[in-house]
Protein backbone atom coordinates (compact mmCIF):
# COMPACT_ATOMS: atom_id res chain seq x y z
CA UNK A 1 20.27 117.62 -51.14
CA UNK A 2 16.70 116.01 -51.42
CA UNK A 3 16.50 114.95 -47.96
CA UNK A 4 18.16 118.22 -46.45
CA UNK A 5 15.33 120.42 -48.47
CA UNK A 6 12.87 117.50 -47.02
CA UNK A 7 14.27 118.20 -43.47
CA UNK A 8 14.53 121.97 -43.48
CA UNK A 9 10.64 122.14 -44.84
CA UNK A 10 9.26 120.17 -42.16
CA UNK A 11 11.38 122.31 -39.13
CA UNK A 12 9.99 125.33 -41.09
CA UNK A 13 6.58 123.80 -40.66
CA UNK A 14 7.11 122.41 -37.40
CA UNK A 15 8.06 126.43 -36.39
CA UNK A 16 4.97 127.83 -37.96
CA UNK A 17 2.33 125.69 -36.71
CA UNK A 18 4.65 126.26 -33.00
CA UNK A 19 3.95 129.75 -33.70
CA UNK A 20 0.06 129.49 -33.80
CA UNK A 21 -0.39 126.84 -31.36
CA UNK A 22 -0.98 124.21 -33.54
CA UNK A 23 0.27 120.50 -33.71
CA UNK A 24 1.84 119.08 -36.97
CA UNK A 25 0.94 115.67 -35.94
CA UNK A 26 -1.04 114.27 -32.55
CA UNK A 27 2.12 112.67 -31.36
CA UNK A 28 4.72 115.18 -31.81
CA UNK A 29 6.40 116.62 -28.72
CA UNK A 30 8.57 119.42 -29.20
CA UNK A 31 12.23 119.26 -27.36
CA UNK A 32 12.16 119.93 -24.10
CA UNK A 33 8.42 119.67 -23.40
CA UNK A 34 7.64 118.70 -20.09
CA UNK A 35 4.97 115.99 -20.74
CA UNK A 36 7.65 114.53 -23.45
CA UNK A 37 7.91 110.86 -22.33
CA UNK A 38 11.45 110.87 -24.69
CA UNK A 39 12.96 114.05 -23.00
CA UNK A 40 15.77 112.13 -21.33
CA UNK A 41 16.10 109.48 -24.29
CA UNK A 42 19.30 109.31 -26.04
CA UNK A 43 19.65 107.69 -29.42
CA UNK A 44 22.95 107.18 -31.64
CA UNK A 45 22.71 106.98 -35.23
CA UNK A 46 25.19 105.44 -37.01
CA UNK A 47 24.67 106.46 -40.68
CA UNK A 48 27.66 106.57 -43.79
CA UNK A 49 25.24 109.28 -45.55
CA UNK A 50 25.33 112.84 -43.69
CA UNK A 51 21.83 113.63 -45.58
CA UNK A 52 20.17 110.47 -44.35
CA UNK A 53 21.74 110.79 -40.66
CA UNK A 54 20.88 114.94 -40.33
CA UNK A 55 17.39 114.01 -41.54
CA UNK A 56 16.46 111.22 -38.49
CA UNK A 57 18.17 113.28 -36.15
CA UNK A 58 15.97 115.86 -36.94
CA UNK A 59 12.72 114.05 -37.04
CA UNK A 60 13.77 112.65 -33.86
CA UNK A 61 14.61 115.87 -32.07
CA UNK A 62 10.97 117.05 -33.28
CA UNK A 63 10.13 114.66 -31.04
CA UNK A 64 12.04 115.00 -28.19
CA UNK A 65 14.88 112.81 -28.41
CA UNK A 66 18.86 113.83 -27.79
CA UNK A 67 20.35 112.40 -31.09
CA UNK A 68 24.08 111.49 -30.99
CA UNK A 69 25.64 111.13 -34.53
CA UNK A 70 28.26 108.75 -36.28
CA UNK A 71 29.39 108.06 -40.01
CA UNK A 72 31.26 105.51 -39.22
CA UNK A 73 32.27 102.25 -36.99
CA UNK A 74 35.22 103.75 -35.20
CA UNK A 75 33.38 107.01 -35.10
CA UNK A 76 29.86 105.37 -33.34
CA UNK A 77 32.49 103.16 -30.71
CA UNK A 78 33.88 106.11 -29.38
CA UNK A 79 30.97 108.02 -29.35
CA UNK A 80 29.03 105.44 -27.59
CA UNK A 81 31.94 104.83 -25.08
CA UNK A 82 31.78 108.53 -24.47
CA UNK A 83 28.13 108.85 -23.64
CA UNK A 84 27.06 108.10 -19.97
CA UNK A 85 24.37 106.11 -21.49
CA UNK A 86 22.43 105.17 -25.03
CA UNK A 87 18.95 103.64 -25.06
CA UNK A 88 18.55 102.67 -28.70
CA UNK A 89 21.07 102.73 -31.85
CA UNK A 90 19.90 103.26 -35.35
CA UNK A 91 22.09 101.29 -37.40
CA UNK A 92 23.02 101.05 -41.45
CA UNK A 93 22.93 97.53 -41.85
CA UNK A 94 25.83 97.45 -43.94
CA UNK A 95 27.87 99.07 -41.08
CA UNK A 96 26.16 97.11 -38.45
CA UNK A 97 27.36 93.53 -40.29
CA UNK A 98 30.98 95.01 -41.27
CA UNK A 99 33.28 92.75 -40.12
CA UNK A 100 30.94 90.04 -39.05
CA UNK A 101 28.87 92.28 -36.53
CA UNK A 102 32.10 94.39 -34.73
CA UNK A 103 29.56 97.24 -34.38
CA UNK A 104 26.98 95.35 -32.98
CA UNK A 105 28.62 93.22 -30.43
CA UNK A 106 31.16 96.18 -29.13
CA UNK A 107 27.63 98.43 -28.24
CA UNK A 108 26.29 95.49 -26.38
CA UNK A 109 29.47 95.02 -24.53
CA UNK A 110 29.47 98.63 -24.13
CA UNK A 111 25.96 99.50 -23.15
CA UNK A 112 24.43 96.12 -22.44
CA UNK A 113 21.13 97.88 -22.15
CA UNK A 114 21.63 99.29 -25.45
CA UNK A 115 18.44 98.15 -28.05
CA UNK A 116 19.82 97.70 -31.53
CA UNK A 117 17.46 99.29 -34.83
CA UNK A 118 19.27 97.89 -37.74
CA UNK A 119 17.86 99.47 -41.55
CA UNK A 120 19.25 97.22 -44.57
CA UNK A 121 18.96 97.26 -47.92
CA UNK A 122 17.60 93.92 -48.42
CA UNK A 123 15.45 91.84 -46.83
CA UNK A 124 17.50 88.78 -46.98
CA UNK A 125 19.38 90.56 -44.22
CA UNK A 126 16.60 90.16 -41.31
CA UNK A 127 18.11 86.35 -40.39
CA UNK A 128 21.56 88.11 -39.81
CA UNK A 129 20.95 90.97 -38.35
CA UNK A 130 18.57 89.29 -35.70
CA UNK A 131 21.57 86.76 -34.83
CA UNK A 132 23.97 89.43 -34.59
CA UNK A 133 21.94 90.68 -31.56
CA UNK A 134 19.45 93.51 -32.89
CA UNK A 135 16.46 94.11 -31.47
CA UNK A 136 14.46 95.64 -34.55
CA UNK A 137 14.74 95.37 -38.34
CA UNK A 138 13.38 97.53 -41.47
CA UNK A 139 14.10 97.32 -44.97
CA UNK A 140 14.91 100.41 -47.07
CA UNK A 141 13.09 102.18 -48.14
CA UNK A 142 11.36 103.23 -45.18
CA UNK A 143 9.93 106.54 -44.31
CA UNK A 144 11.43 108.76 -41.87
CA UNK A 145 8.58 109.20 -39.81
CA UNK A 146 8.51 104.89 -39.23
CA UNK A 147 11.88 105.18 -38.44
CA UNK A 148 11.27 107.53 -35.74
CA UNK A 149 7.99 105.55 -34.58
CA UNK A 150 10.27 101.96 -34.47
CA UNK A 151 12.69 104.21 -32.23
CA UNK A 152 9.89 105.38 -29.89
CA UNK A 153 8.95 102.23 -29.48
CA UNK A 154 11.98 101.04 -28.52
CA UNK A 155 12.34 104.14 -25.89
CA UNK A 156 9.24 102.64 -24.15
CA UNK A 157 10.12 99.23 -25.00
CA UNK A 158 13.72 99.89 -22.79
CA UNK A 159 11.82 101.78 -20.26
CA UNK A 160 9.62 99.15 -19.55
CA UNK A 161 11.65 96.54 -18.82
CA UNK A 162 13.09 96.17 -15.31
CA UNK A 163 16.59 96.07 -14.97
CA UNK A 164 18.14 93.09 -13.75
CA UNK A 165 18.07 92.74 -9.92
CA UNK A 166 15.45 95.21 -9.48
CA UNK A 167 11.71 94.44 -7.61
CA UNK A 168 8.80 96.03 -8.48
């Protein structure tokens, strides 16, 4: 309930300071901005807690970003075999090293391009994680607000990098 009440104050403040013109912070772009650099990112979040998971997806639609949302392994699979395309994943670690890594290595296979944000509960984790394929790592507790700025850096991180077979 904490985090809902922490989500639904900062929309409500997000919608006032809209109202007046103001920003809430120097890099927030509201959805569907055109100078958004994240407008056409898509993120899935892969989350067991519905709290936790409404409360990134909301941060990260502050700033832009199309959020696509899972509770579970089966649940972020089909959803990411669904979607025409997913830059970055923000992964529970304990999902994202069930059954030795299924979730990580069945995203890659299905979106090779896919960058991998795995959160864990301990930092004993990293070693794993970064094996199992993932491109970032955090350790709980972490602020929602670095959890969105990892992801936006992973956004620009994708976007930067050429795809293979391509000449610039």
């Amino acid at each position: 309930m904490k985090m809902e009440q922490s989500f639904h104050n900062l929309f409500r403040r997000e919608r006032r300071h809209q109202k007046w013109g103001r920003k809430v912070v120097s890099d927030d772009y509201s959805a569907g901005s055109e100078t958004n650099p994240f407008q056409n990112a898509k993120v899935l979040i892969v989350e067991d807690n519905p709290d936790a998971c409404a409360l990134i997806a909301g941060i990260l639609w502050l700033k832009g970003v199309e959020c696509i949302k899972a509770q579970s392994v089966e649940e972020s699979i089909d959803n990411a075999a669904e979607a025409e395309r997913i830059d970055v994943a923000v992964l529970n670690g304990r999902l994202a090293q069930e059954k030795g890594g299924f979730l990580v290595a069945r995203l890659k296979e299905l979106k090779p391009k896919i960058l991998l944000f795995v959160i864990t509960n301990d930092d004993s984790d990293r070693a794993r994680v970064m094996q199992l394929g993932c491109d970032e790592f955090s350790k709980k507790p972490i602020s929602t607000e670095s959890i969105a700025d990892k992801v936006l850096a992973l956004i620009a991180k994708g976007a930067a990098t050429p795809s293979v077979g391509s000449v610039k």
